[in-house]
PDB file of N, CA and C in Angstrom:
ATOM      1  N   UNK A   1     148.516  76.719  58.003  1.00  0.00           N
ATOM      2  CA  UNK A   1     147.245  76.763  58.699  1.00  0.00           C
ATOM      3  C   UNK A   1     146.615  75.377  58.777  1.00  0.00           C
ATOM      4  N   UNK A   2     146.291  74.519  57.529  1.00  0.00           N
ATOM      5  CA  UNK A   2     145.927  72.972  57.790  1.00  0.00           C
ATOM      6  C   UNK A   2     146.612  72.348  58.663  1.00  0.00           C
ATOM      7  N   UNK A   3     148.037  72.536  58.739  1.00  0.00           N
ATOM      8  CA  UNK A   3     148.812  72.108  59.830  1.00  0.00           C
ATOM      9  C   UNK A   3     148.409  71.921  61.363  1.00  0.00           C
ATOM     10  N   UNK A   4     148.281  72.991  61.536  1.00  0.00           N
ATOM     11  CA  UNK A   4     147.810  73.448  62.513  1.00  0.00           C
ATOM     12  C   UNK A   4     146.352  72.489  63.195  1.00  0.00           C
ATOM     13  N   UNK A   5     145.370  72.770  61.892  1.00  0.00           N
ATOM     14  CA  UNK A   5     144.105  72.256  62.630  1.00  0.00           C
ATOM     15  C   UNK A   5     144.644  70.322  62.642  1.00  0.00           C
ATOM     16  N   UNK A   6     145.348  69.962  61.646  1.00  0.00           N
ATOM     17  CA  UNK A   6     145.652  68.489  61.741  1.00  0.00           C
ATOM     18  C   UNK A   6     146.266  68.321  63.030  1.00  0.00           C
ATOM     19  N   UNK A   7     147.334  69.466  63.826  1.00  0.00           N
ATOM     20  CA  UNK A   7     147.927  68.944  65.006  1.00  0.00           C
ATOM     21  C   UNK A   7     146.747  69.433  65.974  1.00  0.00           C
ATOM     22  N   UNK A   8     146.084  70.298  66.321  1.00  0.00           N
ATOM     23  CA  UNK A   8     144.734  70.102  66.970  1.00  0.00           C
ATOM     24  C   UNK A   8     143.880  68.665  67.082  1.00  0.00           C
ATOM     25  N   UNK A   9     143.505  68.728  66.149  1.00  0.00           N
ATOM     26  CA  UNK A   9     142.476  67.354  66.115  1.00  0.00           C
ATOM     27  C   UNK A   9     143.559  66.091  66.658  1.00  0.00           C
ATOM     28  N   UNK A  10     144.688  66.392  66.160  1.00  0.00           N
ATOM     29  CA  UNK A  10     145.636  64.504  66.826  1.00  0.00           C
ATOM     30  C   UNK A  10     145.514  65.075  68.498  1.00  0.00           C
ATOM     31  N   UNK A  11     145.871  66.491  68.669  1.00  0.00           N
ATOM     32  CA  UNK A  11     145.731  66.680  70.043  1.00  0.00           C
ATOM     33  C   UNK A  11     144.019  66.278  70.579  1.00  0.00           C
ATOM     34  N   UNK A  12     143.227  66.803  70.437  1.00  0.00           N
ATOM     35  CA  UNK A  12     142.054  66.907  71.176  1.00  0.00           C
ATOM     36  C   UNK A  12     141.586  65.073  70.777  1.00  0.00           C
ATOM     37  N   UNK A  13     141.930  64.073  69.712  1.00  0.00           N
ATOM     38  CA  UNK A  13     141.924  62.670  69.819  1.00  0.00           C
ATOM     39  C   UNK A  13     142.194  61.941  70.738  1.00  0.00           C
ATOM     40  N   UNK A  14     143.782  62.353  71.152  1.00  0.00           N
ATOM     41  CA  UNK A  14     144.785  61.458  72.206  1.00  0.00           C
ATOM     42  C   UNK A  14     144.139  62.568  73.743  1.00  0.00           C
ATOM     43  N   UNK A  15     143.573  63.253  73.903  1.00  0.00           N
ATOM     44  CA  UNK A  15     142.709  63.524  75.032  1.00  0.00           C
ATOM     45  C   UNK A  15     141.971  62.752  75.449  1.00  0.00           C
ATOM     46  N   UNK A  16     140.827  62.758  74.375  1.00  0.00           N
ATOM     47  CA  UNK A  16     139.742  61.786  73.699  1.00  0.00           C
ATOM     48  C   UNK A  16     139.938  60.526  74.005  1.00  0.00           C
ATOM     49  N   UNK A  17     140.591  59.741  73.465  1.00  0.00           N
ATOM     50  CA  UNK A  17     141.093  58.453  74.395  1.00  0.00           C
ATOM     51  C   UNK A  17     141.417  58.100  74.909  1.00  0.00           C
ATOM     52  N   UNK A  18     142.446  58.913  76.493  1.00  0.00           N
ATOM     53  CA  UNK A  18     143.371  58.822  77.348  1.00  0.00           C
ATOM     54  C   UNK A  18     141.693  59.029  78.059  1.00  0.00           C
ATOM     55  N   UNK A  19     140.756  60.303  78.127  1.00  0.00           N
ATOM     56  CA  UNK A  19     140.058  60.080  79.127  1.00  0.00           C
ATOM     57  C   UNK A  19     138.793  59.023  79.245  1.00  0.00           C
ATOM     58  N   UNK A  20     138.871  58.375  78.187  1.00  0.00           N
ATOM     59  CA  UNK A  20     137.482  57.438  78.068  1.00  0.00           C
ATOM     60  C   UNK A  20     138.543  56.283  78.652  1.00  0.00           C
ATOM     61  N   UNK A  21     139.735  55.983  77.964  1.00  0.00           N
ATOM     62  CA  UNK A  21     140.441  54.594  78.874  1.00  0.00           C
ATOM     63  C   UNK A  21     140.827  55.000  79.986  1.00  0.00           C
ATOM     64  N   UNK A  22     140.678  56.113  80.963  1.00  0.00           N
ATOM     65  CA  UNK A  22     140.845  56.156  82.037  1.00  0.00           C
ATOM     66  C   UNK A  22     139.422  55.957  82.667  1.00  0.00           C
ATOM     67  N   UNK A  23     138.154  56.139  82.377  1.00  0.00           N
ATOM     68  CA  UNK A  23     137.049  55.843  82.797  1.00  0.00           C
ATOM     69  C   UNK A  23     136.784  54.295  82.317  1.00  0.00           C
ATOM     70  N   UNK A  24     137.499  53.698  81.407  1.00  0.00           N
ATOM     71  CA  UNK A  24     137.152  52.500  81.385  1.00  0.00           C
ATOM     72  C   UNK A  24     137.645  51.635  82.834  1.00  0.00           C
ATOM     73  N   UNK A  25     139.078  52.202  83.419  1.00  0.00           N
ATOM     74  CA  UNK A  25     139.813  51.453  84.074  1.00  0.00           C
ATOM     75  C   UNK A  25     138.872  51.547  85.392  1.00  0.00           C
ATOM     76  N   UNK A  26     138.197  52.827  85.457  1.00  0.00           N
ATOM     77  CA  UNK A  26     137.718  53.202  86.691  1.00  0.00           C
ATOM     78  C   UNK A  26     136.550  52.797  87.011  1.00  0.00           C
ATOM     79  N   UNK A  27     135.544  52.160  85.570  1.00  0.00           N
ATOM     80  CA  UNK A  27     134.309  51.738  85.634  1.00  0.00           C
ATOM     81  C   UNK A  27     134.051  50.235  86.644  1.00  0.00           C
ATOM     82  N   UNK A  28     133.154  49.708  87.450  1.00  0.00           N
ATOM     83  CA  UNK A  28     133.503  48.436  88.478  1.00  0.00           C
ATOM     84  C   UNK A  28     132.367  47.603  87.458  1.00  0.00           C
ATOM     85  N   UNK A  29     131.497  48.396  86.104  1.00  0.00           N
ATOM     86  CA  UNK A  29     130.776  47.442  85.341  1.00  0.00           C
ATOM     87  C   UNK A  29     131.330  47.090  84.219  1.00  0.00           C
ATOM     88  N   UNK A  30     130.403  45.736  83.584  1.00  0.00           N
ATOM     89  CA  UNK A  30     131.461  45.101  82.511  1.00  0.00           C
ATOM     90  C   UNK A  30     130.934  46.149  81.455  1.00  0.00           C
ATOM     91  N   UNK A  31     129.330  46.218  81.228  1.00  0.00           N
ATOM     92  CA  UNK A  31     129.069  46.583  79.862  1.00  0.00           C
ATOM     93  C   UNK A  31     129.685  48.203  80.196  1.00  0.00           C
ATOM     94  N   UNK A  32     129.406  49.044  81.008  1.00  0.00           N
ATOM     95  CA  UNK A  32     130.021  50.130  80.952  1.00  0.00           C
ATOM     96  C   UNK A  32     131.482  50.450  80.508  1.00  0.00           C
ATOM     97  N   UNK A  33     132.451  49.087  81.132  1.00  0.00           N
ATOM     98  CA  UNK A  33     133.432  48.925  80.797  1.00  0.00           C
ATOM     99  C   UNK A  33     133.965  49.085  79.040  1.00  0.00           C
ATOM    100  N   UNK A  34     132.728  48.281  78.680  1.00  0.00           N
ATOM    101  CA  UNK A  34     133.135  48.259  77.051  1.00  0.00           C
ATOM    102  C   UNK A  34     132.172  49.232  76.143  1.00  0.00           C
ATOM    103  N   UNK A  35     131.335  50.074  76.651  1.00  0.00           N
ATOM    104  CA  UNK A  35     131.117  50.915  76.153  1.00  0.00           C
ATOM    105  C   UNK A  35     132.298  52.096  75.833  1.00  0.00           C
ATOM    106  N   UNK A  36     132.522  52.301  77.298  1.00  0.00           N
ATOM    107  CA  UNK A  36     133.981  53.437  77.012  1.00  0.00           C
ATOM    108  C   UNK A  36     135.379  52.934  76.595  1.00  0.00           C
ATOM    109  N   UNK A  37     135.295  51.655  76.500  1.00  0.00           N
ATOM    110  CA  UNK A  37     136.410  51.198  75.384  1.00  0.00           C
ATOM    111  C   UNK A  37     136.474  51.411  74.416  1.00  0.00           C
ATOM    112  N   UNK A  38     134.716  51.487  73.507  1.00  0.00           N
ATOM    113  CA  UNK A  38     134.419  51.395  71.978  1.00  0.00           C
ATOM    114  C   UNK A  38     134.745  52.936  72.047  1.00  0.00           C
ATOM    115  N   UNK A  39     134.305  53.499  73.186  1.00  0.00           N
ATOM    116  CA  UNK A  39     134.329  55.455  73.140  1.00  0.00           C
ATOM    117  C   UNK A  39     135.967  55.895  72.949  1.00  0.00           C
ATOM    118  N   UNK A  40     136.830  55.081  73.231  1.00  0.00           N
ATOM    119  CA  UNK A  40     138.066  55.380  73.620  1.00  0.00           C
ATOM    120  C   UNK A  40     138.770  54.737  72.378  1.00  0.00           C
ATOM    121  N   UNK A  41     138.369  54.009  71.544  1.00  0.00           N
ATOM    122  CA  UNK A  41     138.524  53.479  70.561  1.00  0.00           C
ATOM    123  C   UNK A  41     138.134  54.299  69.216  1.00  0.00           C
ATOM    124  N   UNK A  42     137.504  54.978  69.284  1.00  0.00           N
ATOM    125  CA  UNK A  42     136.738  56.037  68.361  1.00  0.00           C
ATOM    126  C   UNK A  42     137.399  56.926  68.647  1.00  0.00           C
ATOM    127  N   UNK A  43     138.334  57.469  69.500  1.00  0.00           N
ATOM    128  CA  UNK A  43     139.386  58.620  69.871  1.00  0.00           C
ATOM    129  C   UNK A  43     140.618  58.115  69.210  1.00  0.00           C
ATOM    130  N   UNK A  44     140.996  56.975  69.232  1.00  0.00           N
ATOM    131  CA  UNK A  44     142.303  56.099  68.591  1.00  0.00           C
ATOM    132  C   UNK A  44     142.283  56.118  67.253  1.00  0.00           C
ATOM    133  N   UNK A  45     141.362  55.821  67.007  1.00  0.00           N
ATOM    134  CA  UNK A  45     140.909  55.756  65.236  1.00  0.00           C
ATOM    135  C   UNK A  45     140.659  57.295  64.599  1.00  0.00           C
ATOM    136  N   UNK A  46     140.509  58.367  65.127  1.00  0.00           N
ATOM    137  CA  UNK A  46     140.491  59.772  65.030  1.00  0.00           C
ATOM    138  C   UNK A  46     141.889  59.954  65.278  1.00  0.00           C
ATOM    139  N   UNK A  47     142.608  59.771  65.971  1.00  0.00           N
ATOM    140  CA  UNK A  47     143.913  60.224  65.892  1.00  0.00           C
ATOM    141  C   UNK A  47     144.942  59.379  64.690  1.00  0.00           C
ATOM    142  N   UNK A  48     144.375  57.970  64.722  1.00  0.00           N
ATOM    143  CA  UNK A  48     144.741  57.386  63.260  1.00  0.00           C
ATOM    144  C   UNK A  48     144.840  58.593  61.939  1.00  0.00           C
ATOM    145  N   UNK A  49     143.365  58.537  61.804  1.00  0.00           N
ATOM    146  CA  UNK A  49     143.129  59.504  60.782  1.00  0.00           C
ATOM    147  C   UNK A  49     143.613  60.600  61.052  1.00  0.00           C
ATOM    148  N   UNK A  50     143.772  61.309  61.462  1.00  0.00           N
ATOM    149  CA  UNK A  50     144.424  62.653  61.398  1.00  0.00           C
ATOM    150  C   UNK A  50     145.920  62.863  61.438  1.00  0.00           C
ATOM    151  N   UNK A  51     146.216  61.550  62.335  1.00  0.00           N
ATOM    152  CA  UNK A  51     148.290  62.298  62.153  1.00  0.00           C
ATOM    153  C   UNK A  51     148.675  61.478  60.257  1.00  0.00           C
ATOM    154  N   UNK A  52     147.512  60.678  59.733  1.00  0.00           N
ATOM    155  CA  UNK A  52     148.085  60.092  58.591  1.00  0.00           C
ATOM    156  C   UNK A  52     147.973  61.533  57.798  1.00  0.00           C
ATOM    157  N   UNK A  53     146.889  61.886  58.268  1.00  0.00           N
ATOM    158  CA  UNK A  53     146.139  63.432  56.917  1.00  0.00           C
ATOM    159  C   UNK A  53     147.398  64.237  57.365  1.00  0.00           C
ATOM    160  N   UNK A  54     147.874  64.659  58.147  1.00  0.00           N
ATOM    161  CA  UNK A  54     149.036  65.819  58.706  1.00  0.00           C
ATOM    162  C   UNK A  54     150.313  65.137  58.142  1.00  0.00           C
ATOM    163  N   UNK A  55     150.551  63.304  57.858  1.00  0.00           N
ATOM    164  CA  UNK A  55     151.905  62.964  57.456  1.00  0.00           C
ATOM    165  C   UNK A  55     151.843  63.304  56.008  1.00  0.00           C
ATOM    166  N   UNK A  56     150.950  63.311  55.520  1.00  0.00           N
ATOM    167  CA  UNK A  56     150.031  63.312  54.041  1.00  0.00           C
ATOM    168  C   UNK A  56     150.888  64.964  53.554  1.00  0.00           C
ATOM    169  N   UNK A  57     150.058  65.423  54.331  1.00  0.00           N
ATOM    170  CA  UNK A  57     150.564  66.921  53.862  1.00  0.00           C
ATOM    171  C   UNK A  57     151.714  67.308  54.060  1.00  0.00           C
ATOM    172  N   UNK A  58     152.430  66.814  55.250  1.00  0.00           N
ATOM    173  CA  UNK A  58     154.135  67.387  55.748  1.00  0.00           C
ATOM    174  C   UNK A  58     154.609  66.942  54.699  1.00  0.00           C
ATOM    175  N   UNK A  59     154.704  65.731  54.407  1.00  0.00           N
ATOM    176  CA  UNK A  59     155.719  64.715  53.132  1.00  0.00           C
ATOM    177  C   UNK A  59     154.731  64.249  52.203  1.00  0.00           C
ATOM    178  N   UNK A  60     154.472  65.195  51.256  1.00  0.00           N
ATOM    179  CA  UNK A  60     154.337  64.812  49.960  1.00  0.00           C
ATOM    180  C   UNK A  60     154.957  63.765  48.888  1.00  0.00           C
ATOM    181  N   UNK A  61     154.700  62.511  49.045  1.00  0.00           N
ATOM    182  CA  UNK A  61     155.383  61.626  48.174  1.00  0.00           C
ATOM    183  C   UNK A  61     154.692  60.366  47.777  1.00  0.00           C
ATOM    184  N   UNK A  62     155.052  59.741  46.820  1.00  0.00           N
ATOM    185  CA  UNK A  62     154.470  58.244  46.319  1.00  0.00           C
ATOM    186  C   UNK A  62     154.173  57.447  47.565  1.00  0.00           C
ATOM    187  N   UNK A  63     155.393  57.448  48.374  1.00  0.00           N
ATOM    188  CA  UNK A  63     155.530  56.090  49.523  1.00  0.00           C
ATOM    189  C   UNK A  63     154.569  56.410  50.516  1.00  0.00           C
ATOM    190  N   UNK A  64     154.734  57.970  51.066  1.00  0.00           N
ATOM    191  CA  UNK A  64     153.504  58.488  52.082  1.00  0.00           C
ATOM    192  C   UNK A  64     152.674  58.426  51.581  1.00  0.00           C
ATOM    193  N   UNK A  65     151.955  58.690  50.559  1.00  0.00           N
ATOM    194  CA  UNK A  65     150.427  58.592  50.038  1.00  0.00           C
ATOM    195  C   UNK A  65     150.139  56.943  50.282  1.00  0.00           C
ATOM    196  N   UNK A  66     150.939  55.779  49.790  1.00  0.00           N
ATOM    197  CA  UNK A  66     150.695  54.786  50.115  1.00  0.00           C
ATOM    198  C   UNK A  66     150.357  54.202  51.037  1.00  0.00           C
ATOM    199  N   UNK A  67     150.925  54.751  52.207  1.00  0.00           N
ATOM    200  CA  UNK A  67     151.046  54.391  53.530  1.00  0.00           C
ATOM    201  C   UNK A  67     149.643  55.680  54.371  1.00  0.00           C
ATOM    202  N   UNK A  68     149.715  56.432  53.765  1.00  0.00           N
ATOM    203  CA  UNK A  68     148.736  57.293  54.357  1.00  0.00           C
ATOM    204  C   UNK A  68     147.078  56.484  54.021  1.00  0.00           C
ATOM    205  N   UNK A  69     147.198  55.833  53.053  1.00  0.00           N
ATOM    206  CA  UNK A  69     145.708  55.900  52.411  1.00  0.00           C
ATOM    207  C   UNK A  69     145.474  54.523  53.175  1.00  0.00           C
ATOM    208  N   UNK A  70     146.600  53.610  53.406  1.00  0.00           N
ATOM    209  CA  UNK A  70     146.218  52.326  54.296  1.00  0.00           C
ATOM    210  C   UNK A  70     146.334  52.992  55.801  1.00  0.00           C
ATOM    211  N   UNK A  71     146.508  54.054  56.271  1.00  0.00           N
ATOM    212  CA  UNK A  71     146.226  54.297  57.516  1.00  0.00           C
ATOM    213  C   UNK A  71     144.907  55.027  57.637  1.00  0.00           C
ATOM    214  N   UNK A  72     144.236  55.552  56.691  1.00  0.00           N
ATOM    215  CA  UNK A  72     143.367  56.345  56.539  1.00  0.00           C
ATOM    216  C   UNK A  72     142.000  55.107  56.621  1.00  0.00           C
ATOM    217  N   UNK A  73     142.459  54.300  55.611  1.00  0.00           N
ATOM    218  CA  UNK A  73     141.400  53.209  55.874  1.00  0.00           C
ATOM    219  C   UNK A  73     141.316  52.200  57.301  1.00  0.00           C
ATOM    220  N   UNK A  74     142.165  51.904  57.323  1.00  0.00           N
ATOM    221  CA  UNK A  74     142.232  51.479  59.028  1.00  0.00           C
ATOM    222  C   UNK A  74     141.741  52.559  59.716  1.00  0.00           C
ATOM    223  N   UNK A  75     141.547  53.638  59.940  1.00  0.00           N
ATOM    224  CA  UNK A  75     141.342  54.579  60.975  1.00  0.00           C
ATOM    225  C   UNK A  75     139.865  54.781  60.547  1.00  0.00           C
ATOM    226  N   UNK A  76     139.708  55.094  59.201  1.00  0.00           N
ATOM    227  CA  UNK A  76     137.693  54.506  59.249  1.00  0.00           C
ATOM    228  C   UNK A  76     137.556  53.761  59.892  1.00  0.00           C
ATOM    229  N   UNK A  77     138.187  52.959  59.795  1.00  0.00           N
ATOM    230  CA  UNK A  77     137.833  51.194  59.908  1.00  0.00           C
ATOM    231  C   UNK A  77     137.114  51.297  61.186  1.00  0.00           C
ATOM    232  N   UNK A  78     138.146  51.459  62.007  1.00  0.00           N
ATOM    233  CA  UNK A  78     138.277  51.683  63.489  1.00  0.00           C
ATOM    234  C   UNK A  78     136.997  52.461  63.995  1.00  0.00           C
ATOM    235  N   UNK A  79     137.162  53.744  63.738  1.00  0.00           N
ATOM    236  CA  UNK A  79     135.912  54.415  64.011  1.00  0.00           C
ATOM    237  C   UNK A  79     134.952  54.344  63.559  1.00  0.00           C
ATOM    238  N   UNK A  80     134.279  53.121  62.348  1.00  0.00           N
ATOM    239  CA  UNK A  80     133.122  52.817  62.176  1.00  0.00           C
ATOM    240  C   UNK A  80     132.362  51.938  63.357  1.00  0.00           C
ATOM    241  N   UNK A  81     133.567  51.048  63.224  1.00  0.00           N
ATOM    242  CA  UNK A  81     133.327  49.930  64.053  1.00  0.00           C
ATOM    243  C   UNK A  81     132.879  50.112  65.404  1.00  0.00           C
ATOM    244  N   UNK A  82     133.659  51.472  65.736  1.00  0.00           N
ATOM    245  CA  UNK A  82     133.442  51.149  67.216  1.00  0.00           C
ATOM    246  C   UNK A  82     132.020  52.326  67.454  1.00  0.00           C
ATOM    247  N   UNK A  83     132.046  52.783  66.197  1.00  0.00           N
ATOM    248  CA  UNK A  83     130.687  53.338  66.939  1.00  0.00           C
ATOM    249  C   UNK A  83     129.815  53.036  66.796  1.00  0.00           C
ATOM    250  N   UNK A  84     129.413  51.396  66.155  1.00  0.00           N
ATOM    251  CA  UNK A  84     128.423  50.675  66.055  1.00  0.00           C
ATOM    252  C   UNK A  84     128.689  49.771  67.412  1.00  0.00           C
ATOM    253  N   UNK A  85     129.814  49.911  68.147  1.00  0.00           N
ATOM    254  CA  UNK A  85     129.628  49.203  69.213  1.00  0.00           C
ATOM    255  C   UNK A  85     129.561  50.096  70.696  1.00  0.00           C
ATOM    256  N   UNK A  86     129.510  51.457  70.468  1.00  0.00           N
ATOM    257  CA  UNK A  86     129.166  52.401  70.978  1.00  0.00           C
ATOM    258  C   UNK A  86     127.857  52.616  70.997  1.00  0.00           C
ATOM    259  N   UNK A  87     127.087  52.318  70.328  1.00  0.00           N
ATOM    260  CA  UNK A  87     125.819  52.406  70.359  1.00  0.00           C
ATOM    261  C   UNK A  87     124.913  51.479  70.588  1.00  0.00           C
ATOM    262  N   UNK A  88     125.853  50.178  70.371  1.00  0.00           N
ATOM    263  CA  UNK A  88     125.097  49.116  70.987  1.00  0.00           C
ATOM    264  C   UNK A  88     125.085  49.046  72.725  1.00  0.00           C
ATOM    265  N   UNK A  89     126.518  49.295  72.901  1.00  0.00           N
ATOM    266  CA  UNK A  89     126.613  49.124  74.458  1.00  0.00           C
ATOM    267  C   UNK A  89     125.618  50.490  75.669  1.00  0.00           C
ATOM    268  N   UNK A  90     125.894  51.354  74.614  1.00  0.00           N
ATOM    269  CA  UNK A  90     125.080  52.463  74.877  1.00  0.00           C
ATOM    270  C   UNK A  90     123.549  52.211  75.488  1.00  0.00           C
ATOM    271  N   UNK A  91     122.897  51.584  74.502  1.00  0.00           N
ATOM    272  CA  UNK A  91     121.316  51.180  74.778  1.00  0.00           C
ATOM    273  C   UNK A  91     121.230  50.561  76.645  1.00  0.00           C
ATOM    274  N   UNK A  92     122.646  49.942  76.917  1.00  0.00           N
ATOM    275  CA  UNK A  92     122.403  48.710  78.188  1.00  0.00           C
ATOM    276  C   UNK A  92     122.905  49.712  79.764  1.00  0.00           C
ATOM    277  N   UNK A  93     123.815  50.754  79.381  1.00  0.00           N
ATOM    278  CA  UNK A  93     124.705  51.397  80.161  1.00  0.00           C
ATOM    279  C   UNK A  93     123.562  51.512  81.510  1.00  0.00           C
ATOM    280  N   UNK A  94     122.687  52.731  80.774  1.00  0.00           N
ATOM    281  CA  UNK A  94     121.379  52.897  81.759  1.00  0.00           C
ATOM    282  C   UNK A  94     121.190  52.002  82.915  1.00  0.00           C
ATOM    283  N   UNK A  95     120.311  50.826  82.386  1.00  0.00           N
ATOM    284  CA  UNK A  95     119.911  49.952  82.613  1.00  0.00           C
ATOM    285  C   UNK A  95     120.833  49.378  84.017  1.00  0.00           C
ATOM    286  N   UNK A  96     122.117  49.144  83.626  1.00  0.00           N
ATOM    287  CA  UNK A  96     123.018  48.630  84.491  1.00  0.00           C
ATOM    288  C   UNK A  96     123.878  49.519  85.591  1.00  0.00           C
ATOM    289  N   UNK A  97     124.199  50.598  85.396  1.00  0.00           N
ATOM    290  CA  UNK A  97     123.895  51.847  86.320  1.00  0.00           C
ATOM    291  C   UNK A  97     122.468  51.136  87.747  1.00  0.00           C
ATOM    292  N   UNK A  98     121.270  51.500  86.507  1.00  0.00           N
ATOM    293  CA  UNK A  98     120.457  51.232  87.754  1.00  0.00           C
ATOM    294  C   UNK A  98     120.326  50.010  88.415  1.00  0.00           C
ATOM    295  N   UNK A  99     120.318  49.012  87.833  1.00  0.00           N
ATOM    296  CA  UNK A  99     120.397  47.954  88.478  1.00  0.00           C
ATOM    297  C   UNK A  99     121.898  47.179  89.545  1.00  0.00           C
ATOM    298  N   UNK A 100     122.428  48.102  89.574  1.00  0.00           N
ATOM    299  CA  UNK A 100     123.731  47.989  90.080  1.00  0.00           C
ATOM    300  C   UNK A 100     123.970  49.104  91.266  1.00  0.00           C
ATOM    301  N   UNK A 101     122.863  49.551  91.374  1.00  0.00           N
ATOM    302  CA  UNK A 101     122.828  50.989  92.760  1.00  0.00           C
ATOM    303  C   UNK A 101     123.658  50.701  93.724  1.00  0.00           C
TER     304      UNK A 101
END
């Protein structure tokens, strides 16, 4: 059953970032541009974390735990980061929308 929800979440992640970097490609603004990068980046770093938690549990061992816990931290990493830059770019999106009619 954990199985399961771990291959869910890597699924509904790699959604998650296939459709924000397809709206990045499609955006003609810069800051919009890198808003849905940081958004699409926060989908990458969620799928980080989750196929490590699902390798975690399939293969129980010294070497995977090792390797899981440095992917686990990179994949915070990732999704801290970018949603402090998600929220920065966020504040301007508006703004440039309208001024860009």
């Amino acid at each position: 059953m954990l199985n399961l929800i771990f291959v869910f979440a890597i699924i509904i992640s790699f959604v998650f970032y296939f459709y924000f970097k397809t709206k990045q490609f499609r955006s003609p603004l810069p800051i919009a541009k890198n808003w849905y990068k940081s958004k699409a980046n926060i989908g990458f770093g969620s799928f980080i974390l989750a196929f490590s938690l699902n390798q975690a549990y399939l293969f129980p061992g010294m070497f995977t735990f090792i390797i899981v816990a440095i992917l686990v931290a990179l994949g915070i990493f990732v999704i801290v980061e970018n949603i402090k830059k998600a929220r920065h770019y966020g504040q301007f999106v508006d703004e440039e929308y309208r001024i860009n009619r």
